[in-house]
Protein backbone atom coordinates (compact mmCIF):
# COMPACT_ATOMS: atom_id res chain seq x y z
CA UNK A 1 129.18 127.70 98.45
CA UNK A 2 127.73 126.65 95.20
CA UNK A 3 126.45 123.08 94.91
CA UNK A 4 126.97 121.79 91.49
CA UNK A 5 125.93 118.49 90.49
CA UNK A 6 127.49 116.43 87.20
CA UNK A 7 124.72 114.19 86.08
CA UNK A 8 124.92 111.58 82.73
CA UNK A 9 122.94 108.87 82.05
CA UNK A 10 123.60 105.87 84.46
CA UNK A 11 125.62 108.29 86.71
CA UNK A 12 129.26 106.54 86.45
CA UNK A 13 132.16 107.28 84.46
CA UNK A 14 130.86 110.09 82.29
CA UNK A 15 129.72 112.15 85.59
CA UNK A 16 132.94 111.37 87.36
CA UNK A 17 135.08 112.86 84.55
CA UNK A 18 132.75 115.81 84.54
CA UNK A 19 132.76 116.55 88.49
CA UNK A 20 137.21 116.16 88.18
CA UNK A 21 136.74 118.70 84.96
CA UNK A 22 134.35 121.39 86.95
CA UNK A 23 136.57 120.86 90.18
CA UNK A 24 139.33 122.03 88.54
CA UNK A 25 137.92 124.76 86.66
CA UNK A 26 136.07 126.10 89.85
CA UNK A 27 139.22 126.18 91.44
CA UNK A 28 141.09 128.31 88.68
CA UNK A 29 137.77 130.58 88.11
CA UNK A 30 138.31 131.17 92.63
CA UNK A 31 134.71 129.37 92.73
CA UNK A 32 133.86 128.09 96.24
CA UNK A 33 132.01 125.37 95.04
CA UNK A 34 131.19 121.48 96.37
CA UNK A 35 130.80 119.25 93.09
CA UNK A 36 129.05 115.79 92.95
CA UNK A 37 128.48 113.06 90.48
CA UNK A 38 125.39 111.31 89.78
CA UNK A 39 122.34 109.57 87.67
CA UNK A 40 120.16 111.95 85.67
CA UNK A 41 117.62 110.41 87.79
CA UNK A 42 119.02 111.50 91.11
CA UNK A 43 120.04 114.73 89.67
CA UNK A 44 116.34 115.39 89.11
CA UNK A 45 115.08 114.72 92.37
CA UNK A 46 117.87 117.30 93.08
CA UNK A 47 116.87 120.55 90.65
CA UNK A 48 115.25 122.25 94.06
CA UNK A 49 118.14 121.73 96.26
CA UNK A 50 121.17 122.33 94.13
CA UNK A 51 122.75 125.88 92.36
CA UNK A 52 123.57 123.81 89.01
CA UNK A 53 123.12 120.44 86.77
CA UNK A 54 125.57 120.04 84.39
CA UNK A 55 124.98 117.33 81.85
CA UNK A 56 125.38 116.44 77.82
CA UNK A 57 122.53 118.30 75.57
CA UNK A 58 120.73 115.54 74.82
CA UNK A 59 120.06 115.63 78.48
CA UNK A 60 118.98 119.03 79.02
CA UNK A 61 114.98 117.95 78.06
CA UNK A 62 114.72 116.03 81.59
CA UNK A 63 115.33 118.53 83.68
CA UNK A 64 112.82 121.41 84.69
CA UNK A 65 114.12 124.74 83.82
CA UNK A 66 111.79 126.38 85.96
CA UNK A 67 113.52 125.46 89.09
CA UNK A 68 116.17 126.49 91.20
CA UNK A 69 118.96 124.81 89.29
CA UNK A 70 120.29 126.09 86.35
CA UNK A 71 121.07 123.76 83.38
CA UNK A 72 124.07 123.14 81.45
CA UNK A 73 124.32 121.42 78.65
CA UNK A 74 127.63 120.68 77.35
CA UNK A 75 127.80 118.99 73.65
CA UNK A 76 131.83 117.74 74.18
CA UNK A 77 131.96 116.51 78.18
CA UNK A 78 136.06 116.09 77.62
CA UNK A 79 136.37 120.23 76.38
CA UNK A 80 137.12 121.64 79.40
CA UNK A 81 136.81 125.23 77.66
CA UNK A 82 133.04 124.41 76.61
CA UNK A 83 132.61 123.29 80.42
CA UNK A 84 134.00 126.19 81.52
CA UNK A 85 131.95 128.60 79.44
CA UNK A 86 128.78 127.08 80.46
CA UNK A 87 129.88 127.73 83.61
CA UNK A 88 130.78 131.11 83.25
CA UNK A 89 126.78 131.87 81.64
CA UNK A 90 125.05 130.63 84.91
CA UNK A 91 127.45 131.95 87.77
């Protein structure tokens, strides 16, 4: 199961539309996959322990790219076709 992790800013609405977005689009793409929504602060205590970080660009710069998660920056967070693309590169 892949653990994927949503992560904005202050880790409330803008991650919880992203982690409803991914769910669904995990589900059509057959993805077992357990989604969560969160801080970029938690979310980088979290780049060892998790498969992927998705997040806005401007994001992308606080996160280690040299771990174990793989980062996804998405520049429109309501395009569920961008989501899904950057989904498609890292799985």
């Amino acid at each position: 199961m892949l653990k994927i992790v949503a992560a904005c800013g202050n880790g409330m609405g803008t991650s919880m539309i992203i982690k409803l977005k991914v769910e669904k689009i995990c589900k059509a793409l057959n993805l077992d996959a357990s989604v969560e929504a969160m801080s970029m602060g938690m979310a980088k205590g979290l780049v060892n322990s998790v498969d992927i970080i998705i997040c806005s660009t401007h994001l992308m710069d606080n996160f280690d790219p040299n771990k174990k998660a793989k980062i996804v920056g998405v520049k429109n967070l309501m395009d569920e076709k961008e989501i899904e693309a950057g989904l498609s590169k890292v799985v």
